[in-house]
PDB file of N, CA and C in Angstrom:
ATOM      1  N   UNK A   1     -24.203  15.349  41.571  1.00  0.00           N
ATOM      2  CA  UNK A   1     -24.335  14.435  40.457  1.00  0.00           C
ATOM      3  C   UNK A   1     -23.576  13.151  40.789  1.00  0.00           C
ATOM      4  N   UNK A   2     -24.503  12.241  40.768  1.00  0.00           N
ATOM      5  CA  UNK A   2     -23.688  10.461  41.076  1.00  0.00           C
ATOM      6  C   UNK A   2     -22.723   9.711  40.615  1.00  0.00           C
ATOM      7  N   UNK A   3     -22.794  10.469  38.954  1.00  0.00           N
ATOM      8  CA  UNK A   3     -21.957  10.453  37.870  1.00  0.00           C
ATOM      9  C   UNK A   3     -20.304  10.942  38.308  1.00  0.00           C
ATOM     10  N   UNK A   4     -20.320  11.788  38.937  1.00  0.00           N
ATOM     11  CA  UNK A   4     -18.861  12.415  39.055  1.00  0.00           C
ATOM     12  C   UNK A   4     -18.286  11.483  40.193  1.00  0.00           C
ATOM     13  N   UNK A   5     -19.131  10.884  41.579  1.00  0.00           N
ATOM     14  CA  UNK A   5     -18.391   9.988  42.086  1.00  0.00           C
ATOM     15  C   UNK A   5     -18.133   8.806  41.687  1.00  0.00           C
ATOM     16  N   UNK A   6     -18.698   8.337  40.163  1.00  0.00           N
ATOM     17  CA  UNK A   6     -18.160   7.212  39.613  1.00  0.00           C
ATOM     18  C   UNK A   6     -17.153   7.653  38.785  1.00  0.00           C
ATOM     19  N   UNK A   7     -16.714   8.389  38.209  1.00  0.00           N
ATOM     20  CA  UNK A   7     -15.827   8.819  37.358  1.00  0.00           C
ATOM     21  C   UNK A   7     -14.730   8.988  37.955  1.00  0.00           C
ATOM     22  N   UNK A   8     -14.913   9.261  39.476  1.00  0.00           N
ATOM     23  CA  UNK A   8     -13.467   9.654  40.591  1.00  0.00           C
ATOM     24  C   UNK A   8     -12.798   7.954  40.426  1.00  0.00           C
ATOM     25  N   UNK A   9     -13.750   7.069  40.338  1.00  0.00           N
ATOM     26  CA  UNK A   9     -13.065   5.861  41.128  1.00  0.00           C
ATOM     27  C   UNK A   9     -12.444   4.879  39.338  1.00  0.00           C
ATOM     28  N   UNK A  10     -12.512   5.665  38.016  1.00  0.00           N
ATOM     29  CA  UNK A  10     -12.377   5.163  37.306  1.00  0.00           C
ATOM     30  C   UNK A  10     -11.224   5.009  36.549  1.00  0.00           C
ATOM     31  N   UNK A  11     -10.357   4.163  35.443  1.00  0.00           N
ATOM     32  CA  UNK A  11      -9.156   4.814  35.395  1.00  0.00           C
ATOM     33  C   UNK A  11      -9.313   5.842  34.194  1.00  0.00           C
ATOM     34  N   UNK A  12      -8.044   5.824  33.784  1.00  0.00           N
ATOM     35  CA  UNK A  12      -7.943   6.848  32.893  1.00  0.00           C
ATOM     36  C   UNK A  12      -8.249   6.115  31.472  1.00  0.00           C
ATOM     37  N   UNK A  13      -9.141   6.824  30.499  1.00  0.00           N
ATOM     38  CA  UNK A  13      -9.469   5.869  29.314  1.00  0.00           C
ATOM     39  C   UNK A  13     -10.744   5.516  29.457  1.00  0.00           C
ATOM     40  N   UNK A  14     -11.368   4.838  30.440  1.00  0.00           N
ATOM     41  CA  UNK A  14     -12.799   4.341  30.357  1.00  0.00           C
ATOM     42  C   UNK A  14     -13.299   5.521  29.956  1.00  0.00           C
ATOM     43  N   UNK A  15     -14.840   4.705  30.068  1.00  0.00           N
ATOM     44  CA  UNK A  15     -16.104   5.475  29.674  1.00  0.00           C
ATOM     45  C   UNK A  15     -17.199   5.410  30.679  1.00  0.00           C
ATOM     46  N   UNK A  16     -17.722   6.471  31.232  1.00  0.00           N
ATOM     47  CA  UNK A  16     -18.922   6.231  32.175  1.00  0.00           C
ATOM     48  C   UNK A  16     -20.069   6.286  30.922  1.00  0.00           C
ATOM     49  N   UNK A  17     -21.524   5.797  30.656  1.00  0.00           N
ATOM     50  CA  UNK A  17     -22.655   5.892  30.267  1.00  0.00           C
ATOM     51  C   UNK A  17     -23.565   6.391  31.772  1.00  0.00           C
ATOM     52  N   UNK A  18     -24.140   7.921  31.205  1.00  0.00           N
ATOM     53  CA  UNK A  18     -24.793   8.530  32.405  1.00  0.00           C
ATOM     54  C   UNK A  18     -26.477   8.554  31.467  1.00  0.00           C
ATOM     55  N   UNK A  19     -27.208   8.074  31.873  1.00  0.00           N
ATOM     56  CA  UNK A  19     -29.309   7.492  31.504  1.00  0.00           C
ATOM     57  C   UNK A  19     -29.499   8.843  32.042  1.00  0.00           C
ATOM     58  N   UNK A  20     -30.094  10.171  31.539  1.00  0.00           N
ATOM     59  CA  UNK A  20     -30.974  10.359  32.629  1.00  0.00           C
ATOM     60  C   UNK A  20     -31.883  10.971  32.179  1.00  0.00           C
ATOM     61  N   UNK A  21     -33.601  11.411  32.774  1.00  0.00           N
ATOM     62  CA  UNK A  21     -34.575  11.731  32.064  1.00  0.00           C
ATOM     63  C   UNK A  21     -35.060  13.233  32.658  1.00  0.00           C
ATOM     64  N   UNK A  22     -33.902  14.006  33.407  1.00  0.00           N
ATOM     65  CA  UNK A  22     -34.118  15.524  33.792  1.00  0.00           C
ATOM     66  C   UNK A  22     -34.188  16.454  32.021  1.00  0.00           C
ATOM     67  N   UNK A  23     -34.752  17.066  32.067  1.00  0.00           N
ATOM     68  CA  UNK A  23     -34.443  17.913  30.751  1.00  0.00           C
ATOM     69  C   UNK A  23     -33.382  19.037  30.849  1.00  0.00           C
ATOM     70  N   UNK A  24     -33.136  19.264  32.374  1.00  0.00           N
ATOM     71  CA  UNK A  24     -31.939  20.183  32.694  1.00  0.00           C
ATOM     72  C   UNK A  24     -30.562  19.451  32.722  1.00  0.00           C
ATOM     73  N   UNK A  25     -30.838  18.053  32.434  1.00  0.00           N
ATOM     74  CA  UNK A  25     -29.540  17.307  32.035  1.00  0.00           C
ATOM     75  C   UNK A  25     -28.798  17.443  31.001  1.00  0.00           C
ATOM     76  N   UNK A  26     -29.492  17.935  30.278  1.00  0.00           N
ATOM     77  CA  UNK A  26     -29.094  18.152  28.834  1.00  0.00           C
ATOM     78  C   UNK A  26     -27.670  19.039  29.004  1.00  0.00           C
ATOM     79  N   UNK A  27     -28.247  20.040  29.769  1.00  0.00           N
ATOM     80  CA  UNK A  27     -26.581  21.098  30.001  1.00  0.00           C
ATOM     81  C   UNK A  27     -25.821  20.711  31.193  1.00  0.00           C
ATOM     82  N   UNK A  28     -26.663  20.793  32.497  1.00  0.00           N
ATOM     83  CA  UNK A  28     -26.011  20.269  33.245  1.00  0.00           C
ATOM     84  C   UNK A  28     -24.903  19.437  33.159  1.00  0.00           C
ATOM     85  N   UNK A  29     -25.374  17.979  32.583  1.00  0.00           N
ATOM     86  CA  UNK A  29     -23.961  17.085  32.413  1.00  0.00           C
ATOM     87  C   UNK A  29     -23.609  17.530  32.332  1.00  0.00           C
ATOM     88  N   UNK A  30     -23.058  17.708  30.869  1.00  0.00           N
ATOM     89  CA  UNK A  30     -21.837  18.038  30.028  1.00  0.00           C
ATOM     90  C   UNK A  30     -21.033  19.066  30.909  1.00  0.00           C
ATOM     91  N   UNK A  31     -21.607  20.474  31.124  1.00  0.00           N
ATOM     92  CA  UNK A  31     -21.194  21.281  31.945  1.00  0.00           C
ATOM     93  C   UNK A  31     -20.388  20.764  32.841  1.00  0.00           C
ATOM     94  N   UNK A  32     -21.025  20.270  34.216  1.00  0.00           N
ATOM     95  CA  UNK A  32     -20.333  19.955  35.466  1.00  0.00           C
ATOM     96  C   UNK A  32     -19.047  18.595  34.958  1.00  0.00           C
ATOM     97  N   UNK A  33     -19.102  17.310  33.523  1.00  0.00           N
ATOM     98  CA  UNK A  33     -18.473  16.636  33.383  1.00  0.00           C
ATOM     99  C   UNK A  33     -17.181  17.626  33.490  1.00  0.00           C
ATOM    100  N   UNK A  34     -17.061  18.741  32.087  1.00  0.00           N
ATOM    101  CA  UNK A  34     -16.344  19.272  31.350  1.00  0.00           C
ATOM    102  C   UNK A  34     -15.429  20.165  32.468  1.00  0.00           C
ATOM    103  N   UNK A  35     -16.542  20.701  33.669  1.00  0.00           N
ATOM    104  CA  UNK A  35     -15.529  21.653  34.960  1.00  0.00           C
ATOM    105  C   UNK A  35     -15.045  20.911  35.687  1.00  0.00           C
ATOM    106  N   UNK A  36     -15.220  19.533  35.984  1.00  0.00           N
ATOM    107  CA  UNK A  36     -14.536  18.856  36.380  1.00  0.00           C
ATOM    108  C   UNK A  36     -13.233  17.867  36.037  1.00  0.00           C
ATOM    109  N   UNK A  37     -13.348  17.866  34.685  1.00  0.00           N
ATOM    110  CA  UNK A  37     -11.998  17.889  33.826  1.00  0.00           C
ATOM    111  C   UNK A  37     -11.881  16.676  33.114  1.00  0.00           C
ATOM    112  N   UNK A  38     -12.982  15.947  32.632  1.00  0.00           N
ATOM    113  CA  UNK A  38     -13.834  14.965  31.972  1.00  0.00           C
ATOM    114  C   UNK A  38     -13.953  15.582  30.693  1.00  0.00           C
ATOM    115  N   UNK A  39     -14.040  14.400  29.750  1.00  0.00           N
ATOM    116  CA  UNK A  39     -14.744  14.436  28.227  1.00  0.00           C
ATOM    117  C   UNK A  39     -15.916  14.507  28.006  1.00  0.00           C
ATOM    118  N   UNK A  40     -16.752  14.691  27.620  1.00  0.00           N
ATOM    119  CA  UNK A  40     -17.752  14.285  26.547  1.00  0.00           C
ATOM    120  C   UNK A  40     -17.302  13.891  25.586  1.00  0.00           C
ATOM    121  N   UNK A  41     -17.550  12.619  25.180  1.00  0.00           N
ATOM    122  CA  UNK A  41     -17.114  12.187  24.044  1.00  0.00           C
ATOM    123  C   UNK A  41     -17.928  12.206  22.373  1.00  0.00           C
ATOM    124  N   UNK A  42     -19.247  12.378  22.759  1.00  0.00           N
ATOM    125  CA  UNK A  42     -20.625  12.385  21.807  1.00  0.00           C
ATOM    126  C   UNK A  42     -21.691  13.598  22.725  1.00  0.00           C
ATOM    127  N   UNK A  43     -21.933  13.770  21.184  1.00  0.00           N
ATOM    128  CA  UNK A  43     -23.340  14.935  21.687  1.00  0.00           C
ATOM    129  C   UNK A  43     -24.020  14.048  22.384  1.00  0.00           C
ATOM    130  N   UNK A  44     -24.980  14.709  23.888  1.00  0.00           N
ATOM    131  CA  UNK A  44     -25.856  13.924  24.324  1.00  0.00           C
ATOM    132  C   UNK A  44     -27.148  13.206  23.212  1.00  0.00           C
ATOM    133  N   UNK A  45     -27.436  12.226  23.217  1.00  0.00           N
ATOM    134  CA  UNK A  45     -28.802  11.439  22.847  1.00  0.00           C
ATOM    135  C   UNK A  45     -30.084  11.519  23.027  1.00  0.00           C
ATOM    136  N   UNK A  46     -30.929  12.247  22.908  1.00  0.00           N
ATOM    137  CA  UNK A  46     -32.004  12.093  23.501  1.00  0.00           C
ATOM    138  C   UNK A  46     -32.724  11.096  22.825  1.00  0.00           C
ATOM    139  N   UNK A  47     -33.100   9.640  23.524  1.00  0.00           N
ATOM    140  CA  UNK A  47     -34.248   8.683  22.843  1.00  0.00           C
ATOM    141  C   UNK A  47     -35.295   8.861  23.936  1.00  0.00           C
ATOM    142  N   UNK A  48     -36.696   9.062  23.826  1.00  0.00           N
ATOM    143  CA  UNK A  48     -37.553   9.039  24.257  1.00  0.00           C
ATOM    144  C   UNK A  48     -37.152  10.092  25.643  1.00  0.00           C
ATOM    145  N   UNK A  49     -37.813   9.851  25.991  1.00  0.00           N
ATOM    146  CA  UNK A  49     -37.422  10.463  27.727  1.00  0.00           C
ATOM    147  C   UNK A  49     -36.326  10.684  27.989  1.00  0.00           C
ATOM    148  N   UNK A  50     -35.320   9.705  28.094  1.00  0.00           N
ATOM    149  CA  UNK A  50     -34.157   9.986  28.115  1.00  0.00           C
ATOM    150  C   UNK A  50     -33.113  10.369  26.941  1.00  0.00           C
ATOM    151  N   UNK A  51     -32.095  11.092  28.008  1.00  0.00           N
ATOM    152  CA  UNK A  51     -31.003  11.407  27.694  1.00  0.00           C
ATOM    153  C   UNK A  51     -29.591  10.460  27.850  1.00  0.00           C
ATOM    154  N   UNK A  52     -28.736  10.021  27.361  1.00  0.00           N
ATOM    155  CA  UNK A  52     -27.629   9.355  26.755  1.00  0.00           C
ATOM    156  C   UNK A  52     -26.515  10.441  27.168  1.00  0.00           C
ATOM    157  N   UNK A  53     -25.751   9.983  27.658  1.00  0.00           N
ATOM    158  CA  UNK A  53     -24.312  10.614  27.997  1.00  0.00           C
ATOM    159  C   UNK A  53     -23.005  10.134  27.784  1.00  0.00           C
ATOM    160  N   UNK A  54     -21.890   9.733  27.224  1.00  0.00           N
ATOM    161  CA  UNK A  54     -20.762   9.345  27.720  1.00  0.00           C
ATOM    162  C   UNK A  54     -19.969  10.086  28.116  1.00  0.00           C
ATOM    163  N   UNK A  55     -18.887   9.995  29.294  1.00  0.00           N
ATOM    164  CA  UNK A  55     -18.436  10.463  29.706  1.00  0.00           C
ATOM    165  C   UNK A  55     -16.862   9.791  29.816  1.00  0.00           C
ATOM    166  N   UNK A  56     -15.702  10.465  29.330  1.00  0.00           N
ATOM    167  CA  UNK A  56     -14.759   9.863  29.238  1.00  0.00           C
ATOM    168  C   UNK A  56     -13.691  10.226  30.479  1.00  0.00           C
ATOM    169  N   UNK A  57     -12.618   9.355  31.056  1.00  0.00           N
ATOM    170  CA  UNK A  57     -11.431  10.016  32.488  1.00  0.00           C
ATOM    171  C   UNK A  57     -10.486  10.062  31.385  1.00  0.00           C
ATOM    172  N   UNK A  58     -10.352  11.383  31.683  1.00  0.00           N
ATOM    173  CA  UNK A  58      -8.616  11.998  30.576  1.00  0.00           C
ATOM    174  C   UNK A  58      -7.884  12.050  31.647  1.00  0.00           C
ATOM    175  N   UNK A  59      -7.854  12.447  33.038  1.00  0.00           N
ATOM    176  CA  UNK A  59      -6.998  12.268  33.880  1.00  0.00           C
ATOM    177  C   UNK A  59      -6.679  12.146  34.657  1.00  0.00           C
TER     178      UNK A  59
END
């Protein structure tokens, strides 16, 4: 996931926004954010096709 090597390089506090239009994204994210020791900050979004993510660095 492309998402987790942007989140490595981020500080602590931001927010990544992860777009994506897999339907296995739905768990995935959150999942792999959450084992990797990341927030979710909001239920994912689904508008149209896509899916909506934020992703927060706690540490």
């Amino acid at each position: 996931m492309y998402a987790l090597d942007a989140l490595k390089t981020m500080k602590i506090g931001e927010v990544l926004q992860v777009i994506a239009d897999c339907p296995q994204s739905f768990r995935s994210v959150p999942e792999e954010a959450v084992k990797h020791g990341y927030q979710l900050i909001t239920e994912p979004k689904k508008i149209g096709q896509d899916i909506y993510f934020y992703i927060k660095v706690v540490k």
